[in-house]
C-alpha atoms as a PDB file:
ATOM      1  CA  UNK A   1      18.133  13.228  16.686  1.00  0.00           C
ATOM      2  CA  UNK A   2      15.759  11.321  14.975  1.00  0.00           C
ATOM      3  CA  UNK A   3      15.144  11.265  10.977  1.00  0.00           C
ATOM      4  CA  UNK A   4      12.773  10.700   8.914  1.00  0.00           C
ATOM      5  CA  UNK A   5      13.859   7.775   6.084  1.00  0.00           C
ATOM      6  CA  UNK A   6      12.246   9.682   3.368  1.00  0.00           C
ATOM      7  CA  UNK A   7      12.265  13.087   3.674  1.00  0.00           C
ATOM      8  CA  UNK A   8      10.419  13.321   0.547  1.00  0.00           C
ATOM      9  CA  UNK A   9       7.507  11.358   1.578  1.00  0.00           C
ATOM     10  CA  UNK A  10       4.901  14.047   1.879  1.00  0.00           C
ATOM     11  CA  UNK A  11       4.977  14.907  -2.003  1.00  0.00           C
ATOM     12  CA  UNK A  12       3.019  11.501  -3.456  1.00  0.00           C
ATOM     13  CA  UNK A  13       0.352  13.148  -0.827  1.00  0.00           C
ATOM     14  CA  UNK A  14       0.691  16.492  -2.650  1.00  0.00           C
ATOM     15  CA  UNK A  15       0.930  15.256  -6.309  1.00  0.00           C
ATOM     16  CA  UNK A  16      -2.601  12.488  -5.404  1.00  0.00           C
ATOM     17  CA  UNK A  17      -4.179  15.578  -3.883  1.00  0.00           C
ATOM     18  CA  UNK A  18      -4.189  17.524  -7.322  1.00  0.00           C
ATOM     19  CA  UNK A  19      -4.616  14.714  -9.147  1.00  0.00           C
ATOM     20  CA  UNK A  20      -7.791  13.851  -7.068  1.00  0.00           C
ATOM     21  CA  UNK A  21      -8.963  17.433  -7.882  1.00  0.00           C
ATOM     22  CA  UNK A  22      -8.962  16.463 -11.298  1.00  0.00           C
ATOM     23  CA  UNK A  23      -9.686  13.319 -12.134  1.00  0.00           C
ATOM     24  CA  UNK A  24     -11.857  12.118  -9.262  1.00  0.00           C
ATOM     25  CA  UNK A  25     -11.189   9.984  -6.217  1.00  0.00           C
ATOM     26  CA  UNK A  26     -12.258   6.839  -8.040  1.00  0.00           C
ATOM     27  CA  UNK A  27      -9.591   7.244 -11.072  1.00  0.00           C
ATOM     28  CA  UNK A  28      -6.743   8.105  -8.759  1.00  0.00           C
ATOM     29  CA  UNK A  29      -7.601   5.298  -5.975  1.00  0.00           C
ATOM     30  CA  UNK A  30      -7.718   2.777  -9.026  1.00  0.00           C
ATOM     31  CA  UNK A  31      -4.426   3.996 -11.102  1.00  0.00           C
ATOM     32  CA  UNK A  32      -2.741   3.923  -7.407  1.00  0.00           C
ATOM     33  CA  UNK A  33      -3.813   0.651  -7.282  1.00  0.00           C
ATOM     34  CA  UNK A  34      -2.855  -0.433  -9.852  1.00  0.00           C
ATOM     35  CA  UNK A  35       0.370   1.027  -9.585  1.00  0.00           C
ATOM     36  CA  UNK A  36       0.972  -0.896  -6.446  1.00  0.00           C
ATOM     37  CA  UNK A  37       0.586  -4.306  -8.131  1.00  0.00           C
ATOM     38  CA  UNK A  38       2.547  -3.716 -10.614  1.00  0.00           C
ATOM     39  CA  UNK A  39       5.585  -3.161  -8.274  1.00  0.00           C
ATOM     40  CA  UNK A  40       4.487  -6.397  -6.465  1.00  0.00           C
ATOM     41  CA  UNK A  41       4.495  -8.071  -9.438  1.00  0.00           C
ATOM     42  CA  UNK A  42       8.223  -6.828 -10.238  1.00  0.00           C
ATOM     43  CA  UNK A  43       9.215  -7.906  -6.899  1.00  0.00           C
ATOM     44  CA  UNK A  44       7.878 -11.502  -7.555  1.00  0.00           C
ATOM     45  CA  UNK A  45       9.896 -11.390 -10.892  1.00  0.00           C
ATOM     46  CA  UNK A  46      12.939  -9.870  -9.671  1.00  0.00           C
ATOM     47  CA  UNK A  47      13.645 -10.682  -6.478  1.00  0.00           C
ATOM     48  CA  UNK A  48      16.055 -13.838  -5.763  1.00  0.00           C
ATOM     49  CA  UNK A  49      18.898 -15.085  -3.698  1.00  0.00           C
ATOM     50  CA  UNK A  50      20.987 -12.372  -4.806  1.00  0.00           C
ATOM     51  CA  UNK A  51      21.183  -9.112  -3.231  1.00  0.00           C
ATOM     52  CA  UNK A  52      21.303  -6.537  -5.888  1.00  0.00           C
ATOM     53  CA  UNK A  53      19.343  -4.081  -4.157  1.00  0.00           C
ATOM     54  CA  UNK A  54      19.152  -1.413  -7.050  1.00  0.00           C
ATOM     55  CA  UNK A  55      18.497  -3.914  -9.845  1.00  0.00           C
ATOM     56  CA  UNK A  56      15.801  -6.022  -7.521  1.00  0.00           C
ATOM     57  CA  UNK A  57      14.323  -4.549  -5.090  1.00  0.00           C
ATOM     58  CA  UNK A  58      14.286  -0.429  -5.896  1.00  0.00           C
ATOM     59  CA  UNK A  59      12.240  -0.601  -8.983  1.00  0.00           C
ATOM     60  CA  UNK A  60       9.458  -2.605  -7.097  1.00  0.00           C
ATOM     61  CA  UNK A  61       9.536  -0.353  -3.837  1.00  0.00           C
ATOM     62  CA  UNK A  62       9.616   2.937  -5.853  1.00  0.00           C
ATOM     63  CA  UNK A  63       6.204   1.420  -8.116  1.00  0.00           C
ATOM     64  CA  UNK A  64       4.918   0.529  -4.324  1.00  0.00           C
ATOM     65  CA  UNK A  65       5.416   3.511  -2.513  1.00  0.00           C
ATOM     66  CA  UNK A  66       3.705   5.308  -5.814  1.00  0.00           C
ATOM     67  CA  UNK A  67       0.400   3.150  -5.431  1.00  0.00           C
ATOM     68  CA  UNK A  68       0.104   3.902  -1.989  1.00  0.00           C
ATOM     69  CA  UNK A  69       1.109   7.513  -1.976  1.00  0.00           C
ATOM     70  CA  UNK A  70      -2.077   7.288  -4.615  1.00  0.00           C
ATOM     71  CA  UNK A  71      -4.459   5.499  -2.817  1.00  0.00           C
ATOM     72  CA  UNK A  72      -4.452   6.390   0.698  1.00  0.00           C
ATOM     73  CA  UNK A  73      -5.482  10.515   0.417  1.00  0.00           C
ATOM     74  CA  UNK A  74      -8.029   8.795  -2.067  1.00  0.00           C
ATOM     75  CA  UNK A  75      -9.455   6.556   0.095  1.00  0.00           C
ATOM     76  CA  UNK A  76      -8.811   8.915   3.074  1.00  0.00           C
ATOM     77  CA  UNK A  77     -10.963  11.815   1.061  1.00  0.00           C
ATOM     78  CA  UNK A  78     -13.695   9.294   0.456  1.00  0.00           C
ATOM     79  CA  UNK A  79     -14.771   9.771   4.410  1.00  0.00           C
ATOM     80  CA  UNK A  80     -14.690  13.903   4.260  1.00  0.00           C
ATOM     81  CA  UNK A  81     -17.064  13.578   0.944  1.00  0.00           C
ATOM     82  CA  UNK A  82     -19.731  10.938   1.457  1.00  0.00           C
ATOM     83  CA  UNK A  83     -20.058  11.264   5.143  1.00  0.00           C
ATOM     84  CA  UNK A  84     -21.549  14.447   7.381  1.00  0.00           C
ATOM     85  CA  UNK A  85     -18.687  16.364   9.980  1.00  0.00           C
ATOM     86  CA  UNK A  86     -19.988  14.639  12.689  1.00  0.00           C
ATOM     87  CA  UNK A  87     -19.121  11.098  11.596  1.00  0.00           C
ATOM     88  CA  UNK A  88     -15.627  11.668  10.147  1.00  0.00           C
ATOM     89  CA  UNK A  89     -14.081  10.048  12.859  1.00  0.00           C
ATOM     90  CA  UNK A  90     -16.205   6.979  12.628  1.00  0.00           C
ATOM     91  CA  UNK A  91     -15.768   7.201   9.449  1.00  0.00           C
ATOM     92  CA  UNK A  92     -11.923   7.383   9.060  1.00  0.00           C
ATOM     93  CA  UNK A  93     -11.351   4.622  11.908  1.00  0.00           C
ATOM     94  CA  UNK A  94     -13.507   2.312   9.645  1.00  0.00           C
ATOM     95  CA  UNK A  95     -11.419   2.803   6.805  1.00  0.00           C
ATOM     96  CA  UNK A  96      -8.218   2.677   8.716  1.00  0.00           C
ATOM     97  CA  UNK A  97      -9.489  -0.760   9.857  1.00  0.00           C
ATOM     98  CA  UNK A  98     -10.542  -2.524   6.472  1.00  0.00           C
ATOM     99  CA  UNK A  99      -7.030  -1.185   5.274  1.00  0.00           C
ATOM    100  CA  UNK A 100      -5.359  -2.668   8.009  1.00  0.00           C
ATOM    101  CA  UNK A 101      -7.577  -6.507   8.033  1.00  0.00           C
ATOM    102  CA  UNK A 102      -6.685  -5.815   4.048  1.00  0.00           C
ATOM    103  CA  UNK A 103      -3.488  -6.253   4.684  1.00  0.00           C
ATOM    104  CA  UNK A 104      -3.570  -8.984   7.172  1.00  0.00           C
ATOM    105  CA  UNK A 105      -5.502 -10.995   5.064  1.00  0.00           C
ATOM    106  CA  UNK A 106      -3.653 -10.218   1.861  1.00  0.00           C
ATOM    107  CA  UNK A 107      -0.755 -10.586   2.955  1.00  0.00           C
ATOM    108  CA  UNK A 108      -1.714 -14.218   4.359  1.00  0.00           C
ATOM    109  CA  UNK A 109      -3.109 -14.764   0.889  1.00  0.00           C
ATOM    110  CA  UNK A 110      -0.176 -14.221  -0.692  1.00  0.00           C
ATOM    111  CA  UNK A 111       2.171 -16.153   1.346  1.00  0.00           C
ATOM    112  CA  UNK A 112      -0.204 -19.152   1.360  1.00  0.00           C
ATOM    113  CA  UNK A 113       0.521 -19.101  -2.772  1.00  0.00           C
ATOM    114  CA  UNK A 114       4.347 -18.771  -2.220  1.00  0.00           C
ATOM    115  CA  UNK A 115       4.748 -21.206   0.548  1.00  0.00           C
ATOM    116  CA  UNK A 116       1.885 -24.388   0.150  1.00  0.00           C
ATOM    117  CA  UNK A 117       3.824 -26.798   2.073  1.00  0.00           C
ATOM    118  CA  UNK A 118       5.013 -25.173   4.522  1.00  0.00           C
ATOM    119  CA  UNK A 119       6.638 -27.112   7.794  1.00  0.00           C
ATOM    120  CA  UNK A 120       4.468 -25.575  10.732  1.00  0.00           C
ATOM    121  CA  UNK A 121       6.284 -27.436  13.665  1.00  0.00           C
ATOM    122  CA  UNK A 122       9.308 -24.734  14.391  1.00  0.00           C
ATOM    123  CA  UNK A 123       6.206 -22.255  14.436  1.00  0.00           C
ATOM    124  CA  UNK A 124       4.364 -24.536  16.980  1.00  0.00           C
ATOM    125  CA  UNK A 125       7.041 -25.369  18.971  1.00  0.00           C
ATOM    126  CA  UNK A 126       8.646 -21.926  18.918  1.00  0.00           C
END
C-alpha cells in the first residue's frame, strides 16, 4: 500500500483558492512567489555540511512548499479566466510547459552561480 508523503498537501490548494477569491489571482501568485524565495534564500543561508535537518532544511521546505501551494491554483486559474472553454486545454498545457522550461532554466541559473568552475570531465566521460 502506497502513501502519500504529505497527507496534508491538498490544504495550501484550499487556503490559495479562498485567498484567490479575495484578493485576486495577481496578489496571491505574487505573495506565493515571494514566499518561495524567501525559503530559497533560507536554504542558501542555512544549509551546510551538517545535517540538522530541523534547524536547516525544514524552515526552507515549509516557506517552499507555501509559495508553491500559492502560486500554482493561481497560475492554474489564470487559463479558466482569460481563455474561452474550448481552449483550456491548450491553454493549461502552455502553462504547464513555461513552468516546467522555468524550472529547467532556473534551476541551471542557479547552479551556474553556486558552482562557476566547475570540472566538466567526470560529466563527459561518465
Amino acid at each position: 500500500m502506497r502513501r502519500d508523503p504529505s497527507p496534508s498537501s491538498p490544504c495550501p490548494f484550499v487556503v490559495s483558492g479562498r485567498l484567490i477569491r479575495r484578493f485576486g489571482l495577481g496578489a496571491v501568485a505574487a505573495t506565493g512567489c515571494a514566499i518561495f524565495t524567501l525559503g530559497v534564500g533560507v536554504w542558501l543561508r542555512r544549509i551546510d555540511l551538517d545535517p540538522a535537518y530541523a534547524m536547516t532544511f525544514l524552515p526552507g521546505q515549509m516557506l517552499t512548499g507555501a509559495g508553491v501551494g500559492l502560486v500554482i491554483p493561481a497560475l492554474s486559474s489564470v487559463v479558466g479566466e482569460t481563455l474561452p472553454q474550448s481552449r483550456w486545454g491548450a491553454g493549461s498545457a502552455m502553462v504547464d510547459t513555461a513552468r516546467q522550461v522555468g524550472m529547467v532554466l532556473g534551476t541551471a541559473f542557479i547552479t551556474l552561480l553556486h558552482q562557476p568552475v566547475s570540472d566538466l570531465t567526470g560529466v563527459r566521460h561518465g
